[in-house]
PDB file of N, CA and C in Angstrom:
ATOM      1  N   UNK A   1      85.536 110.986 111.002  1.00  0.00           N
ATOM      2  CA  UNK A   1      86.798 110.321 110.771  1.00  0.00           C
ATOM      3  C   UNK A   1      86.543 109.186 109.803  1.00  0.00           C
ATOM      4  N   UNK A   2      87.347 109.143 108.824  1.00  0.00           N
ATOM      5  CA  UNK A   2      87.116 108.164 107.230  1.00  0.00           C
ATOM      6  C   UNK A   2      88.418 107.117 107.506  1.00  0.00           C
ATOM      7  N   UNK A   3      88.244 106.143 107.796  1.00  0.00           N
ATOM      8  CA  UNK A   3      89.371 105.451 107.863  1.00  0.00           C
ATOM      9  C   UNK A   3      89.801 104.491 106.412  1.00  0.00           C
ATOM     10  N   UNK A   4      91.275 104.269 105.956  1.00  0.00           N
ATOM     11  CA  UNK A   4      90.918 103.637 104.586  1.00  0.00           C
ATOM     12  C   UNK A   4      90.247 103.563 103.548  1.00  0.00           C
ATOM     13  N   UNK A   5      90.296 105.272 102.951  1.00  0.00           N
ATOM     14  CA  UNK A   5      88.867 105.262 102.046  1.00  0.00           C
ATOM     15  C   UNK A   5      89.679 104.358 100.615  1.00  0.00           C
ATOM     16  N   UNK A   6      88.511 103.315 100.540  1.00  0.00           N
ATOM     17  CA  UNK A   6      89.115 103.004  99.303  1.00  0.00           C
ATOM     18  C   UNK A   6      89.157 103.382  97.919  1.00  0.00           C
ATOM     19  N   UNK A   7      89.664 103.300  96.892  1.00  0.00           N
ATOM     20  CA  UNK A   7      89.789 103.324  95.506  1.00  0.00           C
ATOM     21  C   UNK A   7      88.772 102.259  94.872  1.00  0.00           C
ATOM     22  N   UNK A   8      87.536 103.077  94.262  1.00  0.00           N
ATOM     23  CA  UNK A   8      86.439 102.382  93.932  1.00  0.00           C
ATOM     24  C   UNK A   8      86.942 101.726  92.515  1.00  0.00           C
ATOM     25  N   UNK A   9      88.127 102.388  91.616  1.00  0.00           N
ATOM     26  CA  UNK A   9      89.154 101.820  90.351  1.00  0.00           C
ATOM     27  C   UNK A   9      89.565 100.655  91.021  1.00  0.00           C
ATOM     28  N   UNK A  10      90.239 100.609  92.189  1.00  0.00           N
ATOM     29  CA  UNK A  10      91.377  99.319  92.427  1.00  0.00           C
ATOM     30  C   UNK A  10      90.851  97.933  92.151  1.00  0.00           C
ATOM     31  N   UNK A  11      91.640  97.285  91.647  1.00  0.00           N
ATOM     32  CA  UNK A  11      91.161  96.076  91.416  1.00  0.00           C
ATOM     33  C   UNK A  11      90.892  95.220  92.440  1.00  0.00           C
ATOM     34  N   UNK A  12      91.440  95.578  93.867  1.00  0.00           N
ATOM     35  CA  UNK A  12      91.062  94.946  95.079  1.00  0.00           C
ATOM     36  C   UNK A  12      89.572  95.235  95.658  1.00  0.00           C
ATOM     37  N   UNK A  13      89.003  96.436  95.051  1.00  0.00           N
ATOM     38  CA  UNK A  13      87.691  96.573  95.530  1.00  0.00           C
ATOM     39  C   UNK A  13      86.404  95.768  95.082  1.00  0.00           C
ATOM     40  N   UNK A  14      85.587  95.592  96.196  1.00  0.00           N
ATOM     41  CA  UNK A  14      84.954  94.249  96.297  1.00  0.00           C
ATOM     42  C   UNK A  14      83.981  94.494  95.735  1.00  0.00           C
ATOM     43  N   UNK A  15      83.319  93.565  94.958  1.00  0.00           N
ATOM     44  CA  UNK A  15      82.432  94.000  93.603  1.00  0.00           C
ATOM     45  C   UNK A  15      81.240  94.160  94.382  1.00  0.00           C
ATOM     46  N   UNK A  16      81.349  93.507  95.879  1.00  0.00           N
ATOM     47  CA  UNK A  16      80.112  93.852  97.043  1.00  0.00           C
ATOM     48  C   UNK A  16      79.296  95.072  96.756  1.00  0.00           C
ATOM     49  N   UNK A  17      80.708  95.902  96.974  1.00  0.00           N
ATOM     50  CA  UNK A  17      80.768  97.304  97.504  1.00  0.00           C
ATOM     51  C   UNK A  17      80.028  98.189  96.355  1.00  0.00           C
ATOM     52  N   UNK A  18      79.841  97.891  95.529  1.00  0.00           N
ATOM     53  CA  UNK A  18      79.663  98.676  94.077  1.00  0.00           C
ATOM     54  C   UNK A  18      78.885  99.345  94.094  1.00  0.00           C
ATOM     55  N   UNK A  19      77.982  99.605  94.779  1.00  0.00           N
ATOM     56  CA  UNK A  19      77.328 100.742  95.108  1.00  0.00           C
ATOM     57  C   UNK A  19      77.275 101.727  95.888  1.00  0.00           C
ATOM     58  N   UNK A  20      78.977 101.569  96.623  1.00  0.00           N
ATOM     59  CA  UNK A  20      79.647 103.149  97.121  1.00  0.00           C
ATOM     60  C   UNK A  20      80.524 103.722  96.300  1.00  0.00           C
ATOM     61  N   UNK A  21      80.292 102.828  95.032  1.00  0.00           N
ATOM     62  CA  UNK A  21      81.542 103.863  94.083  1.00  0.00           C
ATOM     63  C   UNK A  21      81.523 105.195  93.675  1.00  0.00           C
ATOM     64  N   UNK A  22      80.301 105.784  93.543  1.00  0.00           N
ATOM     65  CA  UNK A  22      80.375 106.711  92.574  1.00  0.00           C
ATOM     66  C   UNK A  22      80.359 107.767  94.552  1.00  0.00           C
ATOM     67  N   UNK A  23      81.608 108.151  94.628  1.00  0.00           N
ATOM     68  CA  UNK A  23      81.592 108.798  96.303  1.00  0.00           C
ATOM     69  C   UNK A  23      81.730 110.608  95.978  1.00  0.00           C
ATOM     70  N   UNK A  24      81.312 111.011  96.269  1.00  0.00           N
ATOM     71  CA  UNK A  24      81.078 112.500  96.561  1.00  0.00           C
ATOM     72  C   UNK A  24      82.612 113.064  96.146  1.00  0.00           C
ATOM     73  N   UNK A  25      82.095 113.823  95.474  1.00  0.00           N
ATOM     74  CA  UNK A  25      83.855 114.971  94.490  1.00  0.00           C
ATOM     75  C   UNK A  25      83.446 116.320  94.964  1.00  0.00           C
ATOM     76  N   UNK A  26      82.491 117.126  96.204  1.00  0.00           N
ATOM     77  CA  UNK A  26      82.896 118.359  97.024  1.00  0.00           C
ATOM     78  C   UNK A  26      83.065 118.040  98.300  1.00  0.00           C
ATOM     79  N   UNK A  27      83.154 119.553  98.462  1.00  0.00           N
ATOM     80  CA  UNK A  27      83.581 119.858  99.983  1.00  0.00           C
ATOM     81  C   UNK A  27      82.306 119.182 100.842  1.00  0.00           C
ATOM     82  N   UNK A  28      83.014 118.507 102.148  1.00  0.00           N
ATOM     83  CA  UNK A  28      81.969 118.511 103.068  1.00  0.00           C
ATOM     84  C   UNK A  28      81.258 119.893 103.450  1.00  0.00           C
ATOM     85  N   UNK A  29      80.302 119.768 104.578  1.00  0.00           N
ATOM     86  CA  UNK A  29      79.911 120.794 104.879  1.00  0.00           C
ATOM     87  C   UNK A  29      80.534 120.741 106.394  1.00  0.00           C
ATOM     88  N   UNK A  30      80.924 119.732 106.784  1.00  0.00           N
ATOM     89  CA  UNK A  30      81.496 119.262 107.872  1.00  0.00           C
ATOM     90  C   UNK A  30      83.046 119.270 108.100  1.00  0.00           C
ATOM     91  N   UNK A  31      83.770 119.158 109.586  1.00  0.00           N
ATOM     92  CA  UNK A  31      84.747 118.912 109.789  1.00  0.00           C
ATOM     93  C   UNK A  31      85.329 117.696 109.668  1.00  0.00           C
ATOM     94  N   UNK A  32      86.094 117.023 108.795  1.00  0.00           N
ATOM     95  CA  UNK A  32      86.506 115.661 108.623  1.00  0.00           C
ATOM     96  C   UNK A  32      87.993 115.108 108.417  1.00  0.00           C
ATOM     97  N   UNK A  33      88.418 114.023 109.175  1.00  0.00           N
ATOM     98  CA  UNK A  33      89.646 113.692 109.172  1.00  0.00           C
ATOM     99  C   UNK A  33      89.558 112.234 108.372  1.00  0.00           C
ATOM    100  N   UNK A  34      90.579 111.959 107.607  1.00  0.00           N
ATOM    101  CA  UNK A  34      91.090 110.674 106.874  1.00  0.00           C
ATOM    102  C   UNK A  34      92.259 110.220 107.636  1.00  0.00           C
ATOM    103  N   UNK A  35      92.210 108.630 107.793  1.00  0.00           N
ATOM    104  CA  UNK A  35      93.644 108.505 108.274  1.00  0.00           C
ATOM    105  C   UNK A  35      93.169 107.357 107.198  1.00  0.00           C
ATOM    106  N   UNK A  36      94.909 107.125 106.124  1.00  0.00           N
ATOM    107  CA  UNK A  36      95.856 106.093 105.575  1.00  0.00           C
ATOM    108  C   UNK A  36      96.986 105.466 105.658  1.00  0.00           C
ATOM    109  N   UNK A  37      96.996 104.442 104.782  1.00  0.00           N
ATOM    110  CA  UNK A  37      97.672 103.981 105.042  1.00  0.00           C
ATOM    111  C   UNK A  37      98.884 103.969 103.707  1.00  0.00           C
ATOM    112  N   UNK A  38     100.440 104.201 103.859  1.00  0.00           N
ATOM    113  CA  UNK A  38     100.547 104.029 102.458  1.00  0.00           C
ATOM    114  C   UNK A  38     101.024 102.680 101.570  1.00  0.00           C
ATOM    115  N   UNK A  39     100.574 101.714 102.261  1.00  0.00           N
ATOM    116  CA  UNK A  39     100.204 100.520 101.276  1.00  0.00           C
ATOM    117  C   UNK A  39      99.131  99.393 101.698  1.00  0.00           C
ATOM    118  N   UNK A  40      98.067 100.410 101.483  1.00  0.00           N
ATOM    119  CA  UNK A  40      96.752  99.933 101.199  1.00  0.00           C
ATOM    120  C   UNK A  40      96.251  99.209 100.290  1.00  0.00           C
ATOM    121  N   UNK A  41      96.086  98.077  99.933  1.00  0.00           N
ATOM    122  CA  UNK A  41      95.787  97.695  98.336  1.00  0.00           C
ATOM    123  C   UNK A  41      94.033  98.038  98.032  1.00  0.00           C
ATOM    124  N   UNK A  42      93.544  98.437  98.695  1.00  0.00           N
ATOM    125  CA  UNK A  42      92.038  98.965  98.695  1.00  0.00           C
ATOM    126  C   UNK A  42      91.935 100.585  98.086  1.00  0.00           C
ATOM    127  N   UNK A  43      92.927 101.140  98.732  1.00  0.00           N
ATOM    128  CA  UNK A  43      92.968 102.811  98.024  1.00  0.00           C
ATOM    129  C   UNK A  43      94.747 103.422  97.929  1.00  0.00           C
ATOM    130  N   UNK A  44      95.307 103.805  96.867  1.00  0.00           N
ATOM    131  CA  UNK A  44      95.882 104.114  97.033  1.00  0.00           C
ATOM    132  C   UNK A  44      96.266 105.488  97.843  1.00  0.00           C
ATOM    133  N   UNK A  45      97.724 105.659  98.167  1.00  0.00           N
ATOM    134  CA  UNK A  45      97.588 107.006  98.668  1.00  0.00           C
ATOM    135  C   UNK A  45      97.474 108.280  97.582  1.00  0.00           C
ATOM    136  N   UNK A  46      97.807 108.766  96.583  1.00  0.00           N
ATOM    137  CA  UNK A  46      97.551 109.284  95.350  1.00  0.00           C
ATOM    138  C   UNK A  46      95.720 109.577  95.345  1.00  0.00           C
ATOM    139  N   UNK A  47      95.378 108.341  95.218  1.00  0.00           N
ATOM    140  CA  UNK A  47      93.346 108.674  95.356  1.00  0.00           C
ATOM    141  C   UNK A  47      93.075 109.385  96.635  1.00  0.00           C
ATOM    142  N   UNK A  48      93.563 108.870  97.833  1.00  0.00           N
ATOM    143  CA  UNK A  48      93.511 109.318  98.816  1.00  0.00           C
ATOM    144  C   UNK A  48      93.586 110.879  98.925  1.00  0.00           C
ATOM    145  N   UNK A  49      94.462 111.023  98.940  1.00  0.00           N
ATOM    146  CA  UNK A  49      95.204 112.553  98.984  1.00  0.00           C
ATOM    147  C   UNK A  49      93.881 113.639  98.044  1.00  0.00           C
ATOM    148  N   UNK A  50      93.409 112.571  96.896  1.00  0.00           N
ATOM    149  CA  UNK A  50      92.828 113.434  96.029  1.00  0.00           C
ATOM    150  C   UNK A  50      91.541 113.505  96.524  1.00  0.00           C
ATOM    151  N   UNK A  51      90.730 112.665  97.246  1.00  0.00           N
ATOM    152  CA  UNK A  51      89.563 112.909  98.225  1.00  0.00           C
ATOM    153  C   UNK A  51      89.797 113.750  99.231  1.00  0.00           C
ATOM    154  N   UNK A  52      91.208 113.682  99.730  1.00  0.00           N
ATOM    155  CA  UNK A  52      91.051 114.665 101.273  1.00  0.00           C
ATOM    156  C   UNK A  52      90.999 116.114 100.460  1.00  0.00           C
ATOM    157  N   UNK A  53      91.497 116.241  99.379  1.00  0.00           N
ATOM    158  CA  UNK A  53      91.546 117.519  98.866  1.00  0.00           C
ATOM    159  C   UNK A  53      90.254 118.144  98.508  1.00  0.00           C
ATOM    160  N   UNK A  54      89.888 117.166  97.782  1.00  0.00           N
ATOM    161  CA  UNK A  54      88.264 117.754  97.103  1.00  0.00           C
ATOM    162  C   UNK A  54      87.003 117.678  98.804  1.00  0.00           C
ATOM    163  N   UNK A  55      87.346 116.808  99.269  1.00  0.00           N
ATOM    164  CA  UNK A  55      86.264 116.980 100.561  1.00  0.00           C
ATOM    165  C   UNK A  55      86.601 117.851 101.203  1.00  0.00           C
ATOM    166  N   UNK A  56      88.130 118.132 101.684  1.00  0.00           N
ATOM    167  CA  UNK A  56      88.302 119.546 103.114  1.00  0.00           C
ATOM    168  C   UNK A  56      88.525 118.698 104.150  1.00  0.00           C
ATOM    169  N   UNK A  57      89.425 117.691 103.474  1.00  0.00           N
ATOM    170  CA  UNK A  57      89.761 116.842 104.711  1.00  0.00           C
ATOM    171  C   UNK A  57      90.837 117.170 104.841  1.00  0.00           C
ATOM    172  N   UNK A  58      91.273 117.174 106.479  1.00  0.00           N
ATOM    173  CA  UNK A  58      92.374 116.647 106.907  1.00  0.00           C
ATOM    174  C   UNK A  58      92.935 115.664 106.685  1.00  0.00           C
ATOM    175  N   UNK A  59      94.163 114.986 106.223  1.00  0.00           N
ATOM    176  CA  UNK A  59      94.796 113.978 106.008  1.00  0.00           C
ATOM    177  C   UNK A  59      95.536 113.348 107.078  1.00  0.00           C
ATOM    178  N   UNK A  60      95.546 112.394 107.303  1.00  0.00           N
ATOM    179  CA  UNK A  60      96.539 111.757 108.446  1.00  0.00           C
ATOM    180  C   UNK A  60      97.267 110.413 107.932  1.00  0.00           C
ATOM    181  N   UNK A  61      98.462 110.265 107.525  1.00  0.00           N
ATOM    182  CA  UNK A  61      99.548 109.422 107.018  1.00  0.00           C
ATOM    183  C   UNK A  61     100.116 108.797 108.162  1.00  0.00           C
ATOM    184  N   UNK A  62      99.492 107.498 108.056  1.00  0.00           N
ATOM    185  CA  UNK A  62     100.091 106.381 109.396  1.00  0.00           C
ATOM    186  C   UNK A  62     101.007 105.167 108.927  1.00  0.00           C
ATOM    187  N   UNK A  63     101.647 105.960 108.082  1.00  0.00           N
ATOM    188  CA  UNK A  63     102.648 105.056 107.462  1.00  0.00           C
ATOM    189  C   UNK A  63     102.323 103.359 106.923  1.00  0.00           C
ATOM    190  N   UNK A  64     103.204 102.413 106.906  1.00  0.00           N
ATOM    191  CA  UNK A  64     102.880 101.160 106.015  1.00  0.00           C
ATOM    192  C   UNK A  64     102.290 100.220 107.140  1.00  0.00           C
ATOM    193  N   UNK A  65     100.867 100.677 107.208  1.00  0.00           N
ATOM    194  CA  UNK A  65     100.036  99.497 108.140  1.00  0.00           C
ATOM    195  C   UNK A  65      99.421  98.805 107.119  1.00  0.00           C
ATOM    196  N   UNK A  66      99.374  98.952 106.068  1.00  0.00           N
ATOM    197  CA  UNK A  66      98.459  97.685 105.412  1.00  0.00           C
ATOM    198  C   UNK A  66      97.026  98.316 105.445  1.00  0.00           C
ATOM    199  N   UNK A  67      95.988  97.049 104.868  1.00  0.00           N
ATOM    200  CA  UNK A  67      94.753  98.006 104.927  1.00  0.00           C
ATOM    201  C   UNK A  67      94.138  98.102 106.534  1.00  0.00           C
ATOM    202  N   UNK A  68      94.187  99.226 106.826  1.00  0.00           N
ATOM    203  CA  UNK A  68      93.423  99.468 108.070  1.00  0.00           C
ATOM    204  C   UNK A  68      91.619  99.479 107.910  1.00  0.00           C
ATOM    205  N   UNK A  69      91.578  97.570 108.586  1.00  0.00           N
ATOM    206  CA  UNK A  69      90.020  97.013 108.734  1.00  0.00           C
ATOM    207  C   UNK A  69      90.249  95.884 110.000  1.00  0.00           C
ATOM    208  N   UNK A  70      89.146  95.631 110.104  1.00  0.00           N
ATOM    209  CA  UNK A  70      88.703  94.372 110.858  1.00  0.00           C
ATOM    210  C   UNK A  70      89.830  93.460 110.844  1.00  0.00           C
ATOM    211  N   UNK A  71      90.289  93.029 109.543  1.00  0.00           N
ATOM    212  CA  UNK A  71      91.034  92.101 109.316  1.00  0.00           C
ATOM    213  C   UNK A  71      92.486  92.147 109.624  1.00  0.00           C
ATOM    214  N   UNK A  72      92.565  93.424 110.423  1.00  0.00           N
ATOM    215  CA  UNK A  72      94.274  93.991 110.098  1.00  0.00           C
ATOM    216  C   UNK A  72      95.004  93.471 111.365  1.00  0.00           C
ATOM    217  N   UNK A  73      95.600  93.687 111.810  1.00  0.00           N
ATOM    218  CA  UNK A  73      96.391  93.196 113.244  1.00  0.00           C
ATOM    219  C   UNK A  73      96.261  94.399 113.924  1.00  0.00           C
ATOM    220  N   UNK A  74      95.925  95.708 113.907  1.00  0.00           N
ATOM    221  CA  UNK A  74      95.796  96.621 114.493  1.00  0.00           C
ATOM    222  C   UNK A  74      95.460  96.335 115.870  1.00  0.00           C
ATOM    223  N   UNK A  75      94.309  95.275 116.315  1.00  0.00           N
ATOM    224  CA  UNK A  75      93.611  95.012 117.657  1.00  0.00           C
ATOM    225  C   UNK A  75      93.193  96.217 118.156  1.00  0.00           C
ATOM    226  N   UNK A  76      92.715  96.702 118.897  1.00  0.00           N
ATOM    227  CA  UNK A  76      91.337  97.751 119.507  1.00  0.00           C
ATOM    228  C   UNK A  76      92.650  99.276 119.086  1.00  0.00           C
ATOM    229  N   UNK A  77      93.519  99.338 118.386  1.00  0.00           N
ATOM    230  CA  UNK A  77      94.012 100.218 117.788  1.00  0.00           C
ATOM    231  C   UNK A  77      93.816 101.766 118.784  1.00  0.00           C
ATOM    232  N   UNK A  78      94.608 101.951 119.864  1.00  0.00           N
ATOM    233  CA  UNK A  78      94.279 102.648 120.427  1.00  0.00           C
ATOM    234  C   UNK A  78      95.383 103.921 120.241  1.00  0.00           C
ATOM    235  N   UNK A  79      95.719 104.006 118.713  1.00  0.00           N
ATOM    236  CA  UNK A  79      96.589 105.470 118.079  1.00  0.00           C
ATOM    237  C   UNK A  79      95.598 105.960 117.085  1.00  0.00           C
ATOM    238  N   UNK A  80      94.313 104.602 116.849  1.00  0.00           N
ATOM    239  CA  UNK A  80      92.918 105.281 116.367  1.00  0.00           C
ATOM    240  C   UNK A  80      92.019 106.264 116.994  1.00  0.00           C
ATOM    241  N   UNK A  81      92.122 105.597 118.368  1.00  0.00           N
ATOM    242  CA  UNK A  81      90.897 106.476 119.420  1.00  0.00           C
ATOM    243  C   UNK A  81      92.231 107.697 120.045  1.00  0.00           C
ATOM    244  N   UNK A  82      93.569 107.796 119.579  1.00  0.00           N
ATOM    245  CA  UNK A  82      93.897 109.087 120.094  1.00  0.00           C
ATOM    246  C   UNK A  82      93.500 110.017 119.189  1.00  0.00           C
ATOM    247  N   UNK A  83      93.920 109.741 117.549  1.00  0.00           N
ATOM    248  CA  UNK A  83      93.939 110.391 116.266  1.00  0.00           C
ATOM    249  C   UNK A  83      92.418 111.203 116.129  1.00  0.00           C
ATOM    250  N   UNK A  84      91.621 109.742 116.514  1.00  0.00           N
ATOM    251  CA  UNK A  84      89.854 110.462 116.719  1.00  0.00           C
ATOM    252  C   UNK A  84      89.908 111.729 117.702  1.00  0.00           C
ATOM    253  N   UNK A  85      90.633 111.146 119.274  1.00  0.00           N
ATOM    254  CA  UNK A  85      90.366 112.242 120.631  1.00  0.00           C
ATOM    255  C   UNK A  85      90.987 113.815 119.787  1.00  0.00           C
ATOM    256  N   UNK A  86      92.040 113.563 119.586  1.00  0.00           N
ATOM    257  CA  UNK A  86      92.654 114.884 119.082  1.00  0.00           C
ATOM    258  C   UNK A  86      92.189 115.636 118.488  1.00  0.00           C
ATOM    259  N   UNK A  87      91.434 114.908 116.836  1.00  0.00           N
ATOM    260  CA  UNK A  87      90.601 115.925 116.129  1.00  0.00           C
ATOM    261  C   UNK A  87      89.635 116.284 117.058  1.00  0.00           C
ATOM    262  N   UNK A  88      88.631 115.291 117.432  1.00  0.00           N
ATOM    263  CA  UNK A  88      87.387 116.007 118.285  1.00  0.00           C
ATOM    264  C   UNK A  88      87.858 117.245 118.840  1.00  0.00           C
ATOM    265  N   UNK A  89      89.074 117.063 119.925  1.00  0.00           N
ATOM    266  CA  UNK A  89      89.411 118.156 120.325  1.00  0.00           C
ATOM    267  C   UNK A  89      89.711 119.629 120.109  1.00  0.00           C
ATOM    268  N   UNK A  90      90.256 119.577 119.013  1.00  0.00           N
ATOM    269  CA  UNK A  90      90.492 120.535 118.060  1.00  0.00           C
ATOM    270  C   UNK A  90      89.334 121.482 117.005  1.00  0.00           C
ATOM    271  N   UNK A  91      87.979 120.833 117.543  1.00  0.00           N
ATOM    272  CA  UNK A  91      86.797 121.181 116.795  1.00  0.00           C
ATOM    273  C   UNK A  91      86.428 122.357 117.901  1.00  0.00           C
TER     274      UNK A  91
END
């Protein structure tokens, strides 16, 4: 499960990070779910969509939460640990 993958282009991405930019353009070999957000200023949904495609991800659209991190108001986010239970389940 990929939560908030960001847009290594966006200008919000942290020059920290710069050495997860260049991120994998195939298929996993694995089963994998994305959940976004659609106003993320870290990744848009457009990039998004275009990673779940090229990896073989499942997509999951959790409407306008903002960026889903640490920092978010989410608190122990427990429509995260269903979204997680479900896929597991489904494997």
């Amino acid at each position: 499960m990929l939560v908030a993958v960001p847009d290594p282009a966006s200008p919000a991405f942290p020059s920290q990070a710069s050495g997860f930019a260049d991120v994998p353009r195939k298929r996993f070999r694995f089963p994998s779910l994305i959940v976004a957000s659609i106003d993320d200023p870290y990744g848009s949904l457009p990039y998004v969509e275009t990673r779940a495609e090229q990896w073989g991800s499942e997509l999951k659209v959790i409407g306008a939460a903002g960026p889903i991190n640490g920092q978010s108001e989410l608190g122990d986010w427990p429509e995260g640990l269903a979204l997680l239970r479900n896929f597991l389940n489904r494997l």
